[in-house]
Protein backbone atom coordinates (compact mmCIF):
# COMPACT_ATOMS: atom_id res chain seq x y z
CA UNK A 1 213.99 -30.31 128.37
CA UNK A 2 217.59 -31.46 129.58
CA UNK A 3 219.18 -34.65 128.66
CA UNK A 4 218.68 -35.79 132.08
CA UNK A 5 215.10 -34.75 131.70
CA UNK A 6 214.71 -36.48 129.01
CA UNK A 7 216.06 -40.03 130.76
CA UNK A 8 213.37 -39.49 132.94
CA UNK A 9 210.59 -38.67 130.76
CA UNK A 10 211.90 -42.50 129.23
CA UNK A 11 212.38 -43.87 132.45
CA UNK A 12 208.62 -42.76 133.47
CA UNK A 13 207.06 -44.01 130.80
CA UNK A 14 208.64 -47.03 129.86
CA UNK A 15 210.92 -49.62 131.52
CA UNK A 16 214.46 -49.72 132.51
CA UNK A 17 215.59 -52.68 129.98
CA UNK A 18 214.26 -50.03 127.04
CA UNK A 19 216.07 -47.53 128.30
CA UNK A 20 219.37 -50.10 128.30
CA UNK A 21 218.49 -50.32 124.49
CA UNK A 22 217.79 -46.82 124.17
CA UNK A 23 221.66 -46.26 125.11
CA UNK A 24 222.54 -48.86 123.26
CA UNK A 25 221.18 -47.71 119.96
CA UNK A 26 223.13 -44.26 121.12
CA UNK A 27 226.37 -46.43 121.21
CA UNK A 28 225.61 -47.83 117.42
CA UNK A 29 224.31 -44.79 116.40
CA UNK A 30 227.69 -42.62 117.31
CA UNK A 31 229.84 -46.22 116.15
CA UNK A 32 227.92 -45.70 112.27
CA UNK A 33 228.25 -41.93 112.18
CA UNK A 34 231.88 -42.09 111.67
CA UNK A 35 231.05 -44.26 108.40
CA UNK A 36 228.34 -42.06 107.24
CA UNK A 37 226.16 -38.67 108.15
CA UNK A 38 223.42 -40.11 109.93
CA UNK A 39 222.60 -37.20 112.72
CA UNK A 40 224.84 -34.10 112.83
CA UNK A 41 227.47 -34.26 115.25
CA UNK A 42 226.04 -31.61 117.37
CA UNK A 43 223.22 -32.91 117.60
CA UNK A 44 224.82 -36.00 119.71
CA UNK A 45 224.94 -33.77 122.87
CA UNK A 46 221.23 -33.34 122.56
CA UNK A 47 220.54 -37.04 121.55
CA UNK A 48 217.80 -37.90 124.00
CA UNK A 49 215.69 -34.84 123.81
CA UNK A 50 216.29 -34.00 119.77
CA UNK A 51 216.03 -38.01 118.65
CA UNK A 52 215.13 -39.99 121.42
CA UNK A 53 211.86 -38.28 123.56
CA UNK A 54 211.28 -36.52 120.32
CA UNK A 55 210.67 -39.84 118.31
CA UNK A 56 209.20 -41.39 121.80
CA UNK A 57 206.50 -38.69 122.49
CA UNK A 58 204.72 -40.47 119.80
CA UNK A 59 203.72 -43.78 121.01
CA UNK A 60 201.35 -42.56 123.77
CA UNK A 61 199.42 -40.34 121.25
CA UNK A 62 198.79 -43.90 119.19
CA UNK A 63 197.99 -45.18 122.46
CA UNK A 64 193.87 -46.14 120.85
CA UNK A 65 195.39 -47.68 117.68
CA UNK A 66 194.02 -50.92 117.17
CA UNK A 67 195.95 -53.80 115.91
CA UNK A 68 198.65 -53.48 113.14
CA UNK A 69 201.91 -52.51 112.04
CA UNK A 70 203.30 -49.02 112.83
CA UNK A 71 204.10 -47.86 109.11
CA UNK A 72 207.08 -45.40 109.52
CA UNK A 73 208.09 -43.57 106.67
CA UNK A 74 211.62 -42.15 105.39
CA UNK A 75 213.04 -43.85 108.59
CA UNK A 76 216.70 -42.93 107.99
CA UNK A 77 218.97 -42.59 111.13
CA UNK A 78 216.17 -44.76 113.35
CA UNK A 79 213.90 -41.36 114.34
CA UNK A 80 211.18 -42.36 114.88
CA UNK A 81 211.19 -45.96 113.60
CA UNK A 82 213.45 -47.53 115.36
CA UNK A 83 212.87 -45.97 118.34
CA UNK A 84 209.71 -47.22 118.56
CA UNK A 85 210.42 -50.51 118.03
CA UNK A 86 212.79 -50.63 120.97
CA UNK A 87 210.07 -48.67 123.35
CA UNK A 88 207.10 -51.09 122.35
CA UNK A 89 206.07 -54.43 121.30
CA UNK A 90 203.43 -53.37 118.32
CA UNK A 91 205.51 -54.29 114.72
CA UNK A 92 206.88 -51.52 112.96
CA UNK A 93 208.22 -51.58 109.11
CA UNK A 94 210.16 -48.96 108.15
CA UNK A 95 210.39 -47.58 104.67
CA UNK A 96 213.76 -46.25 103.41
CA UNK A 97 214.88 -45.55 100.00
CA UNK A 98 218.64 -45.23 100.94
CA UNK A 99 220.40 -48.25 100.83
CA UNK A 100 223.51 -47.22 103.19
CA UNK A 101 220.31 -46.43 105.58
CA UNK A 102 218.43 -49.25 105.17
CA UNK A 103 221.57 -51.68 106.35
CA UNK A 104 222.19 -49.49 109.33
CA UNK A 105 219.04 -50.08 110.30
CA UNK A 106 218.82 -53.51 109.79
CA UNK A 107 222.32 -54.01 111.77
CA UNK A 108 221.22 -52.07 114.11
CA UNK A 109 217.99 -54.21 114.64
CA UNK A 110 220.21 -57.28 114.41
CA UNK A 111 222.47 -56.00 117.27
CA UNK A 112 219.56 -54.88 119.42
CA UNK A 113 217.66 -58.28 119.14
CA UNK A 114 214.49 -56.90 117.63
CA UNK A 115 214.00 -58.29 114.22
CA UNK A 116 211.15 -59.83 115.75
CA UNK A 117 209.07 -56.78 115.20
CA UNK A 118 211.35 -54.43 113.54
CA UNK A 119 211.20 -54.91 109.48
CA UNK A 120 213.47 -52.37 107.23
CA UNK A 121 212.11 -52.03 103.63
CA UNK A 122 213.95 -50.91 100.86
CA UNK A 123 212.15 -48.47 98.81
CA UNK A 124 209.86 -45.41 98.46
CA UNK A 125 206.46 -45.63 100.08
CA UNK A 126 204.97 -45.48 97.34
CA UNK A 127 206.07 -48.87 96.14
CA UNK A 128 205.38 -50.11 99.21
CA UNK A 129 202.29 -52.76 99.17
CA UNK A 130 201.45 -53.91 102.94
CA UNK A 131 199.57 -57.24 103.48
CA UNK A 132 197.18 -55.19 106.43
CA UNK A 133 196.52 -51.70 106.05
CA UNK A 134 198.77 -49.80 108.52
CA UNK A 135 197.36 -48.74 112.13
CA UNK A 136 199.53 -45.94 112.61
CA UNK A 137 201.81 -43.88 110.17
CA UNK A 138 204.57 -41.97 110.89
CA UNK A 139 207.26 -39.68 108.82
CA UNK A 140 209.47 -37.36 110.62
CA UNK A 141 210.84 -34.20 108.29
CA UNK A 142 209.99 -36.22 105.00
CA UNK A 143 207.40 -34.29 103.18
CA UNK A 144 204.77 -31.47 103.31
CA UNK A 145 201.29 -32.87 104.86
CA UNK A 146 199.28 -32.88 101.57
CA UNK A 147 202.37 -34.92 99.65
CA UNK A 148 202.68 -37.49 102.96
CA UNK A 149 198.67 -38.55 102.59
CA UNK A 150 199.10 -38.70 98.68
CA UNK A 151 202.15 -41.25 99.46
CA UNK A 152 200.85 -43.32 101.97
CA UNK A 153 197.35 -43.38 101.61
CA UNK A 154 197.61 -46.62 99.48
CA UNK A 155 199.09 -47.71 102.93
CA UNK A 156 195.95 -46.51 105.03
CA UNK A 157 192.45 -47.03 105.87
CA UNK A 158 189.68 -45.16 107.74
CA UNK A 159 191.36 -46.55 111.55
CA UNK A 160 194.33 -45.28 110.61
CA UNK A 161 196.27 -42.83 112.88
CA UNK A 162 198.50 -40.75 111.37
CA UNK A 163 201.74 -39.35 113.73
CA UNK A 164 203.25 -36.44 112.11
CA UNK A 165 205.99 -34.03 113.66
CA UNK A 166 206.42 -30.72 112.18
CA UNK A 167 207.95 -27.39 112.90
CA UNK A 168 206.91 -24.15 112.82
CA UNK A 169 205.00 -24.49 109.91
CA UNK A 170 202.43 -27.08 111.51
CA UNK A 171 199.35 -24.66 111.13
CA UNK A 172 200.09 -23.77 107.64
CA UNK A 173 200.74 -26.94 106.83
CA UNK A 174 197.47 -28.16 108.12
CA UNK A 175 195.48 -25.42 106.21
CA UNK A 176 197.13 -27.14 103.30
CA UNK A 177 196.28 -30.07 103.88
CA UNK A 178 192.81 -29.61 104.43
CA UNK A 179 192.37 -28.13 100.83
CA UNK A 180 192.95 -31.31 99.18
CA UNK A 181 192.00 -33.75 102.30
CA UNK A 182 189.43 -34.23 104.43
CA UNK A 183 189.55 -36.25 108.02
CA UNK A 184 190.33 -35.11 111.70
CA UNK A 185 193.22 -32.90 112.31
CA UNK A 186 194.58 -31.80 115.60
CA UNK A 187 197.91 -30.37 116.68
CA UNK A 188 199.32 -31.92 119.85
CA UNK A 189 202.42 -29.94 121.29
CA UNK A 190 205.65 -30.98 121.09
CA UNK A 191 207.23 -31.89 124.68
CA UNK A 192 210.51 -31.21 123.56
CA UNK A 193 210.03 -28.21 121.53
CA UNK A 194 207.55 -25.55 121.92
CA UNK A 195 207.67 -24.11 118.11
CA UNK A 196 207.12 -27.54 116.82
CA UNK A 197 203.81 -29.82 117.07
CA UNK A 198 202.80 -33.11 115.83
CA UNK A 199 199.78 -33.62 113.50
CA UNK A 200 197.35 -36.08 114.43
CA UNK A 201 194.82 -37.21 111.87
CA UNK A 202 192.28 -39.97 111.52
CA UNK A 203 189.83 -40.79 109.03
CA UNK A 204 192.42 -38.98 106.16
CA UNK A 205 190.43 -39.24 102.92
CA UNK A 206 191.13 -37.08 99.04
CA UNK A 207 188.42 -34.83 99.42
């Protein structure tokens, strides 16, 4: 997938005024990296595909969610977190233990205008204690499987859907997982990079 590609994939699936905040969050993103390593710089001239469709592909697969925040975990440079909380209207809270992190992305919520639905909290997940159980959870390159569900599954109940993105190691991963966990696993592909896929589970329970 091209940049340009990627636009479009945004552009198709979503409306123009997210795609305005898309680039926007580009603009703050690039303004912050000179203050601190939030993406590598190479990575910039892949920004839409790598961070942007990459965090984006997510939302449709949590398209029978019900109601409920969208619990993103280890949120760190926006992917997928903020992201999501520019493309849709459903809250989303994400967990960061970094502090230089967690006021980037509260600035960066600020200057996008979507505090209304975009909470940053300070801390590891497993501190975290949410009022409703969460309807969706989501960590991009933050753990193994097996250690994600220990984590979060104070976070969780059985209508959960759990958004995971891994790499090459998806399968294997999966296999691990299901040693210690039981539930409903499937491996979606990834649209914007064939070696990786994106664990879906539901009903994740110790075994």
């Amino acid at each position: 997938m091209t940049e340009d590609e990627a636009r479009d994939w945004i552009r198709a699936h979503f409306n123009v005024s997210r795609e305005t905040q898309l680039q926007r969050f580009g603009e703050i993103l690039r303004e912050e990296s000179a203050r601190q390593n939030l993406i590598s710089s190479a990575s910039f001239d892949e920004l839409w595909t790598r961070h942007f469709v990459d965090s984006a592909q997510l939302i449709p697969l949590a398209a029978e969610a019900g109601e409920g925040a969208w619990v993103d975990v280890g949120t760190g440079a926006g992917m997928p977190g903020l992201v999501v909380a520019i493309l849709i209207d459903r809250p989303v809270v994400m967990v960061e233990p970094r502090i230089r992190r967690v006021e980037f992305l509260r600035a960066a919520a600020e200057q996008l205008g979507i505090t209304d639905r975009a909470t940053v909290v300070h801390g590891k997940i497993e501190s975290y204690q949410p009022e409703q159980k969460a309807a969706i959870v989501s960590a991009r390159a933050v753990a193994a499987l097996p250690d994600l569900f220990k984590t979060t599954a104070h976070c969780t109940d059985s209508s959960t859907i759990w958004l995971l993105p891994k790499g090459r190691s998806v399968q294997s991963e999966v296999e691990a997982a299901r040693a210690k966990w039981q539930g409903a696993f499937h491996v979606e592909p990834s649209i914007t990079s064939p070696e990786s896929g994106i664990v879906v589970a539901r009903k994740v329970r110790p075994k």
